[in-house]
Protein backbone atom coordinates (compact mmCIF):
# COMPACT_ATOMS: atom_id res chain seq x y z
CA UNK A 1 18.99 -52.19 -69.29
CA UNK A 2 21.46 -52.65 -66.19
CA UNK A 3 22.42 -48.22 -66.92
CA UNK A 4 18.22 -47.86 -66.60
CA UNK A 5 18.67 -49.49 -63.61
CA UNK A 6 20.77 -47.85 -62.21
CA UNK A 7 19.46 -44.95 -62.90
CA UNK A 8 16.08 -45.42 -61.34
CA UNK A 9 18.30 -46.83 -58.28
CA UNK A 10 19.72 -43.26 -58.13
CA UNK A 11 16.75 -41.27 -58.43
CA UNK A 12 15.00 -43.70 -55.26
CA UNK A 13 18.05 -42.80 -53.12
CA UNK A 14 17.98 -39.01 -53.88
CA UNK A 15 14.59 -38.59 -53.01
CA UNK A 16 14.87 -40.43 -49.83
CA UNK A 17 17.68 -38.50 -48.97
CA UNK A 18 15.44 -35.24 -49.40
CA UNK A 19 12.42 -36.84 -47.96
CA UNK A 20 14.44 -37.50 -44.98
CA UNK A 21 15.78 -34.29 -44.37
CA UNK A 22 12.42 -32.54 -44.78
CA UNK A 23 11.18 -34.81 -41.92
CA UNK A 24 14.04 -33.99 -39.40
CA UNK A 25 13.30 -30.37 -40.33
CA UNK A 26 10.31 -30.84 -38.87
CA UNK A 27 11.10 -32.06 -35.77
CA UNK A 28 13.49 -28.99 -34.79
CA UNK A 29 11.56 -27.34 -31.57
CA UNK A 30 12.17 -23.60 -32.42
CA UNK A 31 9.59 -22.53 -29.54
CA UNK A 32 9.04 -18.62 -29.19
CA UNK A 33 9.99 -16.25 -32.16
CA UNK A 34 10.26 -13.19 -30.21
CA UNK A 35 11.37 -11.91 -26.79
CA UNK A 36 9.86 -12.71 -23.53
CA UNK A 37 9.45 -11.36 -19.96
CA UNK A 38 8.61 -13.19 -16.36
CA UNK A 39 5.19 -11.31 -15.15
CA UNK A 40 4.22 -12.36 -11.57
CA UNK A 41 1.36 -11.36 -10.09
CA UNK A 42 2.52 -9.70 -6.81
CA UNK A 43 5.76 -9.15 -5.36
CA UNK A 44 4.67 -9.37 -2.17
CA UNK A 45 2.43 -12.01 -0.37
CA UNK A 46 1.56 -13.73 2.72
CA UNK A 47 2.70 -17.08 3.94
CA UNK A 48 0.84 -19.65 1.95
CA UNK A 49 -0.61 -16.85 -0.49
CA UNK A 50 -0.37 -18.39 -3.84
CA UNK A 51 1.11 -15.92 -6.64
CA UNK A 52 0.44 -16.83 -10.48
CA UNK A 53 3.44 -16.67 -12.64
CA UNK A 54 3.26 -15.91 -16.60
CA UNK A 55 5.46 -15.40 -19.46
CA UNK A 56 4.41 -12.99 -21.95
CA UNK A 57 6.09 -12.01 -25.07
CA UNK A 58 6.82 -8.60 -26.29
CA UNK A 59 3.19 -9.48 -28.42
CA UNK A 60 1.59 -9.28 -25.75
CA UNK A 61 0.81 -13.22 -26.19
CA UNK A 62 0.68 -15.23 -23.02
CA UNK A 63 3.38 -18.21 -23.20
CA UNK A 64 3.16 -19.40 -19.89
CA UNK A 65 2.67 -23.09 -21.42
CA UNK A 66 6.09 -22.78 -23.09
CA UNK A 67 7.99 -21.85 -20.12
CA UNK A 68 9.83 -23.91 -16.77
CA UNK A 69 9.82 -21.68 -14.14
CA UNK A 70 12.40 -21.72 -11.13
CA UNK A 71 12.44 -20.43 -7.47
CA UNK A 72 15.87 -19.93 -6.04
CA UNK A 73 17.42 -21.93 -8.92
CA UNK A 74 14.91 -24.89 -7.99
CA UNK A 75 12.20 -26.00 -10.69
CA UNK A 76 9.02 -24.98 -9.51
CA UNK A 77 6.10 -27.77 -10.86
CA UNK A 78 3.48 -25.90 -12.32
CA UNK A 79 3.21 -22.10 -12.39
CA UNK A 80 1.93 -20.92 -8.96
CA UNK A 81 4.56 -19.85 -6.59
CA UNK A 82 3.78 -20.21 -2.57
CA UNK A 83 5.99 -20.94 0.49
CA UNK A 84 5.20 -21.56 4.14
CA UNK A 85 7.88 -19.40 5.45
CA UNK A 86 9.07 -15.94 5.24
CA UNK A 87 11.97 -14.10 3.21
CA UNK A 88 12.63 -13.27 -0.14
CA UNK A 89 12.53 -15.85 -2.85
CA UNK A 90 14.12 -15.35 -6.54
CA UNK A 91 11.76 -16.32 -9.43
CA UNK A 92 12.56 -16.71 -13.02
CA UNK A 93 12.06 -18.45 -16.57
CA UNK A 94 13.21 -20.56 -18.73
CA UNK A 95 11.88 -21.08 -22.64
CA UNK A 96 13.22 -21.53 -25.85
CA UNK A 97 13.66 -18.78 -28.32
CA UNK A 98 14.32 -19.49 -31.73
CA UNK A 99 15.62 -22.65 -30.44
CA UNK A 100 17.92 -21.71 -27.96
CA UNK A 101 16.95 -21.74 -24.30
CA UNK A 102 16.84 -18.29 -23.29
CA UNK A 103 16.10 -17.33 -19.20
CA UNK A 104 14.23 -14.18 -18.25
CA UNK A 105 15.31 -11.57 -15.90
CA UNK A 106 14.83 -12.55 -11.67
CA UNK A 107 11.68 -11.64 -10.03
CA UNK A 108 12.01 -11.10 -6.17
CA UNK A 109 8.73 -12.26 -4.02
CA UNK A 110 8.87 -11.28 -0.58
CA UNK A 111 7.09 -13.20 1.92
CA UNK A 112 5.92 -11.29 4.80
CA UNK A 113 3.84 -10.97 7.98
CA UNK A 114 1.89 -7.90 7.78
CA UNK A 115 3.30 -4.98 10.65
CA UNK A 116 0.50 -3.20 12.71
CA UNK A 117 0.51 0.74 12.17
CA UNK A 118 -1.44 2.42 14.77
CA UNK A 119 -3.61 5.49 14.00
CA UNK A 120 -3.51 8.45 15.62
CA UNK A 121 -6.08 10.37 15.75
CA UNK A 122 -5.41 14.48 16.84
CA UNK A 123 -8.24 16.56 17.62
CA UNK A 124 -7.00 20.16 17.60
CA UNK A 125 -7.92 23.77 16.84
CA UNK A 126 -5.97 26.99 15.54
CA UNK A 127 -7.82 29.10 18.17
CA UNK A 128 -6.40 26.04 20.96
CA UNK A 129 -3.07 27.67 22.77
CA UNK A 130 -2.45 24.45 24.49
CA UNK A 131 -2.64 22.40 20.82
CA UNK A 132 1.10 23.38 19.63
CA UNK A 133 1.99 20.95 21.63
CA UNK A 134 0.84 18.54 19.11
CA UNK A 135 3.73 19.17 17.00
CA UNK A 136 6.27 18.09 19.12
CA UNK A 137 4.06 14.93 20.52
CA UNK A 138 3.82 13.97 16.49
CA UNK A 139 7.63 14.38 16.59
CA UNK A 140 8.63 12.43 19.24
CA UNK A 141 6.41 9.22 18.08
CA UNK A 142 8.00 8.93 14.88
CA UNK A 143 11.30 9.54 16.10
CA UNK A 144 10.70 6.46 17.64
CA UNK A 145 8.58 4.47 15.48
CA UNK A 146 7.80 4.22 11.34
CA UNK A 147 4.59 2.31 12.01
CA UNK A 148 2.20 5.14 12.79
CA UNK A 149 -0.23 6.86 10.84
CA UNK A 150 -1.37 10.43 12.26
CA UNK A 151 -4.76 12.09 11.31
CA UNK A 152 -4.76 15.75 12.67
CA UNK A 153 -8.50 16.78 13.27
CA UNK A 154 -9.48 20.16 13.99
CA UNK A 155 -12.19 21.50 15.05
CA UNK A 156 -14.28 25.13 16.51
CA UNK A 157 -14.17 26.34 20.53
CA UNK A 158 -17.53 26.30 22.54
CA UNK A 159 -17.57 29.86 22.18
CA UNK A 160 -17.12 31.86 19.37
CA UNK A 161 -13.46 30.60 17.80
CA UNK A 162 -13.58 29.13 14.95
CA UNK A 163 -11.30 27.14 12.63
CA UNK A 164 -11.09 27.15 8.64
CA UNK A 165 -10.27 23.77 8.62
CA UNK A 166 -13.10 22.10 10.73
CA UNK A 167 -15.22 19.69 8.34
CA UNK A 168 -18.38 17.98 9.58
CA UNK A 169 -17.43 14.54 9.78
CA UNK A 170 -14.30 15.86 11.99
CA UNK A 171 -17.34 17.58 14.80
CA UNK A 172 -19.31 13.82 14.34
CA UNK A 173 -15.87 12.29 15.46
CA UNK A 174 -15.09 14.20 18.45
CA UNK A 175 -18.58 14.12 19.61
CA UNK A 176 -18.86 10.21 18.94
CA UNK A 177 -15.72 9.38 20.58
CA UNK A 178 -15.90 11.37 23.75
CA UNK A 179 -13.40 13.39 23.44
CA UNK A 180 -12.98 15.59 26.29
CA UNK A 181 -10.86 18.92 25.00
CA UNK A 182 -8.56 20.01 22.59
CA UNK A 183 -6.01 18.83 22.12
CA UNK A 184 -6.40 14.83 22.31
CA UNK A 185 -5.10 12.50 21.08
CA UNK A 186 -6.61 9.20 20.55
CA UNK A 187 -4.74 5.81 19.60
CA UNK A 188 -6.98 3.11 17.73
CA UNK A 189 -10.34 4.91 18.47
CA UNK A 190 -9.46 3.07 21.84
CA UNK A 191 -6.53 4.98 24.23
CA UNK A 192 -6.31 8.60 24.90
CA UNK A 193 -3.08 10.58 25.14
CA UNK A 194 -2.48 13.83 26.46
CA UNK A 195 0.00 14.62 23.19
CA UNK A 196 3.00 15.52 26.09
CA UNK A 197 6.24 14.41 24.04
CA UNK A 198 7.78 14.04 27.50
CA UNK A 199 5.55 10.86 28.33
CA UNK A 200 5.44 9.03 24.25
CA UNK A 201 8.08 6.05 24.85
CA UNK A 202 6.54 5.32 28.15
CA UNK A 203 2.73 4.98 26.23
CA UNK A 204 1.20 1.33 26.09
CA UNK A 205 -0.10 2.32 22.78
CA UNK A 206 4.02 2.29 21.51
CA UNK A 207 3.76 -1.58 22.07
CA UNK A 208 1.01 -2.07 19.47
CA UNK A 209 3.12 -0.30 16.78
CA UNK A 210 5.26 -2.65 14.84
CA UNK A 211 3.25 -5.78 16.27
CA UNK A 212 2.56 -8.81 13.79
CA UNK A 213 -1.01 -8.22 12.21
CA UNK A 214 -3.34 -10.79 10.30
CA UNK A 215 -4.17 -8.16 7.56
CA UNK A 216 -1.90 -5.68 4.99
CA UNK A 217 -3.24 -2.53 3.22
CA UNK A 218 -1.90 -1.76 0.01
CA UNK A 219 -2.73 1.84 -1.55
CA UNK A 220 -2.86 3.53 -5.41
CA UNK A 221 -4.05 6.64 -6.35
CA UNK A 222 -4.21 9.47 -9.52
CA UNK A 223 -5.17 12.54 -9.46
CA UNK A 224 -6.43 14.13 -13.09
CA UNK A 225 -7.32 18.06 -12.52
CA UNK A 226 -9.28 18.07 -9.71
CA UNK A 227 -10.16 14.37 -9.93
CA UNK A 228 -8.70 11.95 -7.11
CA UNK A 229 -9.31 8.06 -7.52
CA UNK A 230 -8.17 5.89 -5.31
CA UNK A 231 -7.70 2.07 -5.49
CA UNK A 232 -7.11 0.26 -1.63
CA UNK A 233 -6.26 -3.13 -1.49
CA UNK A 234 -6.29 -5.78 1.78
CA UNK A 235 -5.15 -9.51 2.01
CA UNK A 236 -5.95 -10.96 5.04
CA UNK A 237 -4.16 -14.50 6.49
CA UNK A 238 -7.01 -14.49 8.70
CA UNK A 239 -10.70 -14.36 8.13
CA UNK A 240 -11.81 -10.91 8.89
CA UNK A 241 -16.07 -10.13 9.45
CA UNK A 242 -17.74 -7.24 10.58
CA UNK A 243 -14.97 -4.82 9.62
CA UNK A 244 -14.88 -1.45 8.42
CA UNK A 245 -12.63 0.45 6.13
CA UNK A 246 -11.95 4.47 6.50
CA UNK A 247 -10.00 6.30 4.03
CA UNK A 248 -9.22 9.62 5.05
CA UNK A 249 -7.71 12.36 2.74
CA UNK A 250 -4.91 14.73 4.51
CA UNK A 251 -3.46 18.07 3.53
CA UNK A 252 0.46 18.80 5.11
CA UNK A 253 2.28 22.73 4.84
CA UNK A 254 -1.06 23.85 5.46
CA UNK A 255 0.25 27.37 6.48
CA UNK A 256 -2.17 29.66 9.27
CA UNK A 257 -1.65 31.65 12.58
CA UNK A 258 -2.03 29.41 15.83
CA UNK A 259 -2.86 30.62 18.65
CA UNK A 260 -0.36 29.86 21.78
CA UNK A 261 0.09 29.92 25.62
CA UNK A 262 3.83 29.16 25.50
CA UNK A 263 5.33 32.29 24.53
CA UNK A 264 6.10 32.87 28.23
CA UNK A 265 7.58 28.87 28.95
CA UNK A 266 11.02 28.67 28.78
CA UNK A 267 11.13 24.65 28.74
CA UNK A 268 8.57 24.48 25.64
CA UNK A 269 10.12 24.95 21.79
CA UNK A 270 7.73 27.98 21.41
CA UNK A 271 9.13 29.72 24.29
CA UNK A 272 9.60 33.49 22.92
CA UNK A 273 7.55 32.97 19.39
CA UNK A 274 4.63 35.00 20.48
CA UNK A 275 1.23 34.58 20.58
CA UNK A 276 -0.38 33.58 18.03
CA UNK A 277 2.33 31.70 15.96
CA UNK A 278 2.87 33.24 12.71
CA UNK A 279 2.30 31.25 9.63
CA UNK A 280 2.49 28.24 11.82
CA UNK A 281 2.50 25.46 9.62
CA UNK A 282 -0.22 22.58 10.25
CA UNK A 283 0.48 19.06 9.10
CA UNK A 284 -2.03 15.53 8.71
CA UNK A 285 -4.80 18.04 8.25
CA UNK A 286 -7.99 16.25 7.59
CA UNK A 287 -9.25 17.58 4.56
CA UNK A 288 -11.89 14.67 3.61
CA UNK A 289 -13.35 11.29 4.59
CA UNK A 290 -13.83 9.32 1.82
CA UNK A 291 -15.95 6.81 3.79
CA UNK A 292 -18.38 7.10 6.83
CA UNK A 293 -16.31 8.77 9.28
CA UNK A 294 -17.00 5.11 11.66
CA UNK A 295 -15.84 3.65 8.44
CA UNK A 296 -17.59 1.89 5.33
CA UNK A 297 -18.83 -1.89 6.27
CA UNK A 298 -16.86 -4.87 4.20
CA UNK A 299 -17.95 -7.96 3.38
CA UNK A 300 -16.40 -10.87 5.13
CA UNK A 301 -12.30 -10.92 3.94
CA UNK A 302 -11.17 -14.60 2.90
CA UNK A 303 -8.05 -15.92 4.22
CA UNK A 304 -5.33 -14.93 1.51
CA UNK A 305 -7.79 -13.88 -0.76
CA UNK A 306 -6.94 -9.82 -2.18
CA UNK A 307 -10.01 -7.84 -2.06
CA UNK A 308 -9.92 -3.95 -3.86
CA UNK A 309 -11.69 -1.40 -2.97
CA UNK A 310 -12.13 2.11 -5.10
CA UNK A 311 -12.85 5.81 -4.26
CA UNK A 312 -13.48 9.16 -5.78
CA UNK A 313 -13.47 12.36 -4.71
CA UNK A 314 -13.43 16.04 -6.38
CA UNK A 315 -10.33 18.11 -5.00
CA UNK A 316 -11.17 21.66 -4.08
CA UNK A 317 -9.28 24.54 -5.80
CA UNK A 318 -7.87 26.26 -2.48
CA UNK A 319 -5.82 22.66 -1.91
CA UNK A 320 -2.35 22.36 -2.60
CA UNK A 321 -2.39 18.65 -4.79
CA UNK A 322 1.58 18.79 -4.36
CA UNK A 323 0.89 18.42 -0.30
CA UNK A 324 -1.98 15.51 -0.12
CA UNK A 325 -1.73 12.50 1.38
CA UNK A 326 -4.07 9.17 2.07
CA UNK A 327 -4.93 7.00 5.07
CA UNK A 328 -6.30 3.89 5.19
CA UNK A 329 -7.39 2.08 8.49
CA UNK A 330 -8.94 -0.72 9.20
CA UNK A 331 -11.93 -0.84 12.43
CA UNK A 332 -12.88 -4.42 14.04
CA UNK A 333 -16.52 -5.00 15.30
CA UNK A 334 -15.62 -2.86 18.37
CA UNK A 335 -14.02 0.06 16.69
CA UNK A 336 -10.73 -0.35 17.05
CA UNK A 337 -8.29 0.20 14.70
CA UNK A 338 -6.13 -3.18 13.50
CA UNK A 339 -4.37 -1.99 10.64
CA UNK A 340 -3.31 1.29 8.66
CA UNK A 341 -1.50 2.21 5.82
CA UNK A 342 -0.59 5.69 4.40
CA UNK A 343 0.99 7.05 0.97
CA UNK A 344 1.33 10.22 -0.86
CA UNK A 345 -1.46 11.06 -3.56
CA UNK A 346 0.34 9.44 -6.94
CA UNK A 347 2.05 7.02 -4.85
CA UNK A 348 1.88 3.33 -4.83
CA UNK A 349 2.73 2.04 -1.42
CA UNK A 350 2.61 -1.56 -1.16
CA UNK A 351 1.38 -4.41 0.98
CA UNK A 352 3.89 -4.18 4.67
């Protein structure tokens, strides 16, 4: 009796011994299984522009709920990163895998306010033996400046010259905005400039380049055959109405004779290159508008709120894809230019 007992004593103390292992066994947190990464949503943003954070796993499943995220080393509550001020802030992840807290590779998210680019705007002609001069005018601005976006737009002679790169919306352009000869330039749709590299760092205009903006243009584009998309994006930390957007489409190396009255002018680069240039080589040509030429009209922009906006366009055979190039401006109510951006077709060029 007292050895049956002890025998059912035994057994009773056994299984409790396995029950209560099972049980701890279930309270091991093993979390994720497999690999994950830190995906944020931007790596660039405005003051105050909030940026989701995620953590996805190599499954493509969305674990944001397992992870603690940090910015610069601090734990960030919740998963939405913002900050007040600018600079570049360091953003990872923390989660367990397999029951060992693993941390993802650093994110950077730079906060910025947006730089103005001005647009300049060339109206010029091969048949035009004053318009070299352009070339050396383009020079001289972005030897002193990065934030300028040039748009050379050619056009025909009252009389009977003609050029192989005029387009209609270029003729609408020059007709809408006045413009007095070739060549001109014109600076926001609102200054004119006689293109005279001698007078560039003493231009008004060169104050308005590199000047805080409220708004930042971001661009994308692919080009499949002779199919061009483009994707534009803007962010505003302003409220923008009554805007327009113009995306024009530029050809550089464009290679054709220009005609030129400084053969003879010892103080000009062309002095003793004849007349016409040989195989001159055009830059910024404008090939296409992908909007209205006064630009297409946007709905009102919300304060830190991206808006994207998408083109297409059929590229013809005689350009060279290699050479093409995007700008993107933005017009206020009066016409003047606030903002550009520019990038190279297949290019991303980011929010600046």
């Amino acid at each position: 009796m007292k050895m049956k007992n002890l025998f059912f004593l035994c057994l009773i103390a056994v299984v409790f011994v396995f029950t209560s292992c099972d049980s701890d066994d279930e309270n091991i947190v093993v979390g994720l299984t497999a690999e994950a990464a830190l995906v944020v949503e931007s790596n660039k943003a405005l003051r105050n522009q909030e940026v989701n954070l995620n953590l996805i796993g190599t499954d493509d499943v969305n674990h944001t709920t397992n992870a603690t995220f940090y910015v610069n080393n601090e734990v960030l509550e919740g998963t939405t990163f913002a900050a007040s001020t600018t600079g570049a802030f360091q953003i990872k992840a923390t989660y367990l895998l397999n029951g060992v807290e693993t941390t993802t590779a650093t994110e950077t998210i730079e906060v910025f306010i947006p730089k103005r680019k001005i647009v300049l705007e060339i109206f010029t002609g091969t048949w035009c033996g004053y318009c070299p001069r352009k070339k050396p005018a383009v020079e001289s601005l972005r030897a002193l400046t990065d934030h300028v976006a040039v748009v050379a737009i050619h056009g025909n002679s009252a009389n009977t010259s003609t050029d192989p790169f005029t387009i209609e919306d270029g003729i609408f352009l020059k007709n809408h905005l006045n413009i007095p000869g070739y060549p001109t330039g014109i600076v926001n749709r609102d200054v004119f400039w006689n293109l005279q590299a001698s007078t560039t760092a003493a231009q008004p205009f060169m104050a308005l380049a590199g000047e805080e903006s409220p708004v930042s243009i971001s661009i994308a584009s692919e080009i499949s055959n002779s199919n061009l998309s483009v994707k534009t994006s803007l962010v505003s930390e302003a409220q923008l109405s009554d805007h327009t957007l113009v995306v024009y489409l530029l050809e550089d190396t464009v290679i054709h004779n220009q005609a030129s009255y400084y053969d003879g002018d010892p103080n000009s680069p062309f002095f003793g290159m004849g007349n016409p240039l040989k195989d001159f080589e055009h830059n910024e040509v404008l090939r296409q508008l992908l909007t209205n030429p006064l630009g297409d009209a946007m709905s009102t922009l919300t304060p830190l709120a991206p808006k994207d906006f998408t083109f297409t366009t059929t590229i013809p055979s005689e350009y060279d894809q290699n050479n093409l190039r995007l700008v993107v401006a933005i017009y206020d109510e009066n016409g003047v230019a606030v903002n550009a951006q520019f990038a190279n077709i297949n290019e991303f060029k980011s929010f600046e």
